[in-house]
C-alpha atoms as a PDB file:
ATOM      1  CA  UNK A   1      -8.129  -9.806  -4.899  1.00  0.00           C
ATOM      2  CA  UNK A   2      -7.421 -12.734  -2.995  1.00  0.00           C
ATOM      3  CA  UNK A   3      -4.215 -13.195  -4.520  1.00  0.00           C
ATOM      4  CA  UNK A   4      -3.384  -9.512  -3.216  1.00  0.00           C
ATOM      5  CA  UNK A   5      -4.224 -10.258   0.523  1.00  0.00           C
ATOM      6  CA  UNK A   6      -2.672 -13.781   0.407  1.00  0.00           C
ATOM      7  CA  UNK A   7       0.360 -12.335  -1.159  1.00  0.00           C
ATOM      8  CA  UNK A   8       0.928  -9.362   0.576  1.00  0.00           C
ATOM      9  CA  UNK A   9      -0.591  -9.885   4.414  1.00  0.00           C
ATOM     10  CA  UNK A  10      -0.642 -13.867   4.120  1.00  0.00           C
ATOM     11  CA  UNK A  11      -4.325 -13.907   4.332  1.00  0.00           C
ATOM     12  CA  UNK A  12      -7.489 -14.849   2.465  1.00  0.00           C
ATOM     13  CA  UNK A  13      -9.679 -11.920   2.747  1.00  0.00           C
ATOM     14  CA  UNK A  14     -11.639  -9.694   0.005  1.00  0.00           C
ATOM     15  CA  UNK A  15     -11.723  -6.985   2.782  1.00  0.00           C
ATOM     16  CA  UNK A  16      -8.022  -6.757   2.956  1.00  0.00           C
ATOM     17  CA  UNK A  17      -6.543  -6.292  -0.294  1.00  0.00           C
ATOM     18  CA  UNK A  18      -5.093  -3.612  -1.968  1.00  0.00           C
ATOM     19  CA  UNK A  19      -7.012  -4.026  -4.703  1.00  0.00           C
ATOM     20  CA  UNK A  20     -10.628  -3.490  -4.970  1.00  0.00           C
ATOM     21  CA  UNK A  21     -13.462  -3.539  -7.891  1.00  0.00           C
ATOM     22  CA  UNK A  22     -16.598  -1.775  -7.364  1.00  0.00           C
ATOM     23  CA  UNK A  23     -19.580  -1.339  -9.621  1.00  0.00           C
ATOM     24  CA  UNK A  24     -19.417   1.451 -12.042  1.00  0.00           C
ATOM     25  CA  UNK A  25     -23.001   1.917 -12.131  1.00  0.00           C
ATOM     26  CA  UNK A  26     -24.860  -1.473 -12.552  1.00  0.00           C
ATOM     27  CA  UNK A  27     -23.974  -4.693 -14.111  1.00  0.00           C
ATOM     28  CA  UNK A  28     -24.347  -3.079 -17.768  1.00  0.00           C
ATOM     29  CA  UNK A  29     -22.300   0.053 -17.085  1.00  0.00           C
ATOM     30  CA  UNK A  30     -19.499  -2.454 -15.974  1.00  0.00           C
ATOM     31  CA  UNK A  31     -17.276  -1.734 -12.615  1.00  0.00           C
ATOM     32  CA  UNK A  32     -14.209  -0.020 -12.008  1.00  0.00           C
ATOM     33  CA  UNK A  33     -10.730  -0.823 -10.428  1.00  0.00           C
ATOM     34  CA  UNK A  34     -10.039   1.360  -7.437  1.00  0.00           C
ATOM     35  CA  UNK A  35      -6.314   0.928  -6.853  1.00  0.00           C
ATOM     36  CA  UNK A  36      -2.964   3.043  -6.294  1.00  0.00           C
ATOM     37  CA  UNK A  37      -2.064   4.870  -9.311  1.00  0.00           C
ATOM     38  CA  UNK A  38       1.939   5.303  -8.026  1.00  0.00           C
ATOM     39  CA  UNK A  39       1.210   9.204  -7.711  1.00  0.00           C
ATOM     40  CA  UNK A  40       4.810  10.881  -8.830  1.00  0.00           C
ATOM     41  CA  UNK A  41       4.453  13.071  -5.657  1.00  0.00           C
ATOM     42  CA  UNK A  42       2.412  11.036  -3.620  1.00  0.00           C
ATOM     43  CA  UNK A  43      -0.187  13.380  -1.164  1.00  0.00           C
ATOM     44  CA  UNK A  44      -0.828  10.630   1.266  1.00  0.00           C
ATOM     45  CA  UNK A  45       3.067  10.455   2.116  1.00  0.00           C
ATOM     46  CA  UNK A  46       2.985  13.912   2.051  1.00  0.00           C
ATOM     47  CA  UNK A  47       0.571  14.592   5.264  1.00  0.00           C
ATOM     48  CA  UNK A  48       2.307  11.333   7.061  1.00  0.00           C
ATOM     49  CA  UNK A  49       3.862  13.015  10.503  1.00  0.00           C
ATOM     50  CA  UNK A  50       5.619   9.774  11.141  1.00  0.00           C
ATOM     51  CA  UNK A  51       6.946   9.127   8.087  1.00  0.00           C
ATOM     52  CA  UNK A  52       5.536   5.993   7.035  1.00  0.00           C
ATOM     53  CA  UNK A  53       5.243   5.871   3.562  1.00  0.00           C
ATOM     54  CA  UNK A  54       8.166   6.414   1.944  1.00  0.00           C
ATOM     55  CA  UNK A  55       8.397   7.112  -2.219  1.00  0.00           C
ATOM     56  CA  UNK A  56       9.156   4.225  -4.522  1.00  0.00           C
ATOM     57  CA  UNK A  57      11.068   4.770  -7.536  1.00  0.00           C
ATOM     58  CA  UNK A  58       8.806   5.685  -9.928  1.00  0.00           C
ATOM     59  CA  UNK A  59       6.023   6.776  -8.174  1.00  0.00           C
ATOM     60  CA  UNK A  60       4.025   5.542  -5.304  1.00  0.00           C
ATOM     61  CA  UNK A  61       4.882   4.587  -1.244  1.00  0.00           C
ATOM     62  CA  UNK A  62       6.114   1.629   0.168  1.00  0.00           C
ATOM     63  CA  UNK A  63       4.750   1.471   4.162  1.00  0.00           C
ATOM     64  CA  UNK A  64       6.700   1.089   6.849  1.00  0.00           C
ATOM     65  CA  UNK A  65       4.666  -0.409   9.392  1.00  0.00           C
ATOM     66  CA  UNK A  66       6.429   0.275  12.692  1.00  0.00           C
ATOM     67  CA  UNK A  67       6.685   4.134  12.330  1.00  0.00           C
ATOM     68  CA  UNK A  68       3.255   3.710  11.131  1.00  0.00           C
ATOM     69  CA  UNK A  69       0.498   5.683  14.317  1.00  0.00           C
ATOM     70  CA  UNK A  70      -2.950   4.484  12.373  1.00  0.00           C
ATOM     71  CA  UNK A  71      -4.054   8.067  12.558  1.00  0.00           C
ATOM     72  CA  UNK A  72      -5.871   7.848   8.875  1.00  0.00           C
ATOM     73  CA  UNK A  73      -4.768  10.835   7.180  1.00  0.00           C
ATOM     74  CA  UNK A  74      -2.995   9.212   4.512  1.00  0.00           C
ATOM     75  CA  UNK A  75      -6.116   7.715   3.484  1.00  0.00           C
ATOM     76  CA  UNK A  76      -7.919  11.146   3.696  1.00  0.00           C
ATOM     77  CA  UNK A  77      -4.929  12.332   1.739  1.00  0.00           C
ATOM     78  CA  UNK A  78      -5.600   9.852  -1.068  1.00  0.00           C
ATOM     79  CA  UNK A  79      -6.625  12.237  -4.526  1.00  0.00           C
ATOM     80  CA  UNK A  80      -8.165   8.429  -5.637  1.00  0.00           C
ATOM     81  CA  UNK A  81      -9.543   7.258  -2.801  1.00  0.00           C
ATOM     82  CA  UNK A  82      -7.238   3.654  -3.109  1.00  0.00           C
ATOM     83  CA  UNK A  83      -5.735   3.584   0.802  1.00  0.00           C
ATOM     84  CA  UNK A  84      -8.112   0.846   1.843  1.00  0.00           C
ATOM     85  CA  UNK A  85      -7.414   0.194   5.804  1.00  0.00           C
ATOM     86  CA  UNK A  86      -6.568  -3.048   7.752  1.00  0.00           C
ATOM     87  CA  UNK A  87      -8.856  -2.418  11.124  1.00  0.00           C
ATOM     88  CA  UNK A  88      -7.351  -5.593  12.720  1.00  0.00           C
ATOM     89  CA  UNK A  89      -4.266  -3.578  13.204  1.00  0.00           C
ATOM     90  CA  UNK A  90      -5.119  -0.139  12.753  1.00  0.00           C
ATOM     91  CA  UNK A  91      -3.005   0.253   9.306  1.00  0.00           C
ATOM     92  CA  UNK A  92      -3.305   1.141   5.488  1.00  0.00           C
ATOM     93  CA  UNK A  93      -3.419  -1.255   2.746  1.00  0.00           C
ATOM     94  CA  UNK A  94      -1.602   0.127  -0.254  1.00  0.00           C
ATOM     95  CA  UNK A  95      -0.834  -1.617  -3.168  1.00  0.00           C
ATOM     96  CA  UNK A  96       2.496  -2.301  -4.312  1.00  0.00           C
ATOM     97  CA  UNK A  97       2.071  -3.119  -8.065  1.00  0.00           C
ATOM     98  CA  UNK A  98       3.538  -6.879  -7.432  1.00  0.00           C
ATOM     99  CA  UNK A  99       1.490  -8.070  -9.981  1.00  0.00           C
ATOM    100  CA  UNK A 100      -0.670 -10.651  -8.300  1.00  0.00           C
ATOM    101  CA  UNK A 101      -3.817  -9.461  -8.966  1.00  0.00           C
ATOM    102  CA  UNK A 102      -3.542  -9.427 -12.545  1.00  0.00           C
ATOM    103  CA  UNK A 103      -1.704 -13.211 -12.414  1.00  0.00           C
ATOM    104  CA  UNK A 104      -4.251 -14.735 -10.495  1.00  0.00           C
ATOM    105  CA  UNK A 105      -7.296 -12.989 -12.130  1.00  0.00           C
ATOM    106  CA  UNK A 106      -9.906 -15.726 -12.920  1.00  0.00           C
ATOM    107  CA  UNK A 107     -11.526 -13.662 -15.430  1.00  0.00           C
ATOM    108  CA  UNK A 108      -8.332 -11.973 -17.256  1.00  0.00           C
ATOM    109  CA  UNK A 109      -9.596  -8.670 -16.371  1.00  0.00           C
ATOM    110  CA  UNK A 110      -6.791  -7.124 -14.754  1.00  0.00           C
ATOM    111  CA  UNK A 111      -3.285  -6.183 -15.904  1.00  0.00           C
ATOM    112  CA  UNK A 112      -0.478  -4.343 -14.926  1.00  0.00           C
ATOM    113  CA  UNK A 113       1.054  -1.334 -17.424  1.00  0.00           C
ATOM    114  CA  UNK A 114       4.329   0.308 -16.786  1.00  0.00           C
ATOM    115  CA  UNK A 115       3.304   3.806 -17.639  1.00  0.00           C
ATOM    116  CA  UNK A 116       5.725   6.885 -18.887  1.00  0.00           C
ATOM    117  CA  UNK A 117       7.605   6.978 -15.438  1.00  0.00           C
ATOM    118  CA  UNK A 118      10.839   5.137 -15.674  1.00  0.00           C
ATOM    119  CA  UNK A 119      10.192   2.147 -13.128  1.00  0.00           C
ATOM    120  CA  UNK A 120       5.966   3.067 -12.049  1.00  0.00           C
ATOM    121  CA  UNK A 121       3.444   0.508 -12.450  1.00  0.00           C
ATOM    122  CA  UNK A 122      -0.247   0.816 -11.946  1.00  0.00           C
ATOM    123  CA  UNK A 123      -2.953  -1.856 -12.273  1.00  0.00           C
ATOM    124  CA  UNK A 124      -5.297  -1.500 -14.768  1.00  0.00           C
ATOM    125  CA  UNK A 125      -8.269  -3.198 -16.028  1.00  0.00           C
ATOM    126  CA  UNK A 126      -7.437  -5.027 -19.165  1.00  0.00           C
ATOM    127  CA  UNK A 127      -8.729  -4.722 -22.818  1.00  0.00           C
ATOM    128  CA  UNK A 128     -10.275  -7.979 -22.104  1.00  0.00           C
ATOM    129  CA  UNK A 129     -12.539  -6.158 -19.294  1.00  0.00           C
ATOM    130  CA  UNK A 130     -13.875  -3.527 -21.969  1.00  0.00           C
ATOM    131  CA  UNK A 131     -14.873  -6.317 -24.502  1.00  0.00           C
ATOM    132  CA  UNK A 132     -18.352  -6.482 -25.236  1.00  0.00           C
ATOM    133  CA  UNK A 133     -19.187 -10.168 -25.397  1.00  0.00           C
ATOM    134  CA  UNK A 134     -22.810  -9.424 -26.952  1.00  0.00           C
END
């Protein structure tokens, strides 16, 4: 998650990437990636009234940041809760399926899958992260 802020906002900060892993439960019941799953008709740009986030080819939004007001409701919007927010400027944090996460990931636990959309990507947690080491 590092890698995410570092690549995408140029700073080193758990807090603000697009990424983020929370427990699923406890340590045994493992944790689970919360991320942007490149919705096909995205409800977050949907209920934008500036605009903001426009679609990506195959699914998902790209932000643009000037038309961008802060006013939240993209993130309320959000069917999977994954618009995390960057309070320093007032802005979401939305993952762009660059990749990083999964190239930088100490443990091997992430990856990224092209799914049955021509051109979508969505991070995923990896076989590896399912593997019972006991």
């Amino acid at each position: 998650m590092f890698a995410c802020a570092r690549r995408n906002i140029d700073v080193v900060s758990l807090g603000l990437a697009c990424i983020k892993v929370r427990s699923a439960g406890g340590i045994s019941r493992g944790f689970r990636v919360i991320v942007c799953r490149a919705c096909e008709d995205p409800p977050c740009a949907k209920v934008c009234p500036e605009d903001a986030l426009t679609l990506r080819k195959g699914g998902g939004v790209t932000l643009i940041p000037e038309l961008c007001i802060g006013c939240g409701l993209c993130r309320q919007a959000c069917i999977v809760g994954a618009i995390h927010w960057d309070r320093r400027i007032n802005k979401p944090l939305i993952c762009i399926h660059c990749g990083a996460c999964a190239q930088h990931c100490p443990y091997g636990v992430l990856g990224l899958v092209r799914n049955d959309r021509p051109g979508a990507l969505a991070a995923v947690p990896s076989r590896k992260a399912s593997h019972d080491p006991g």
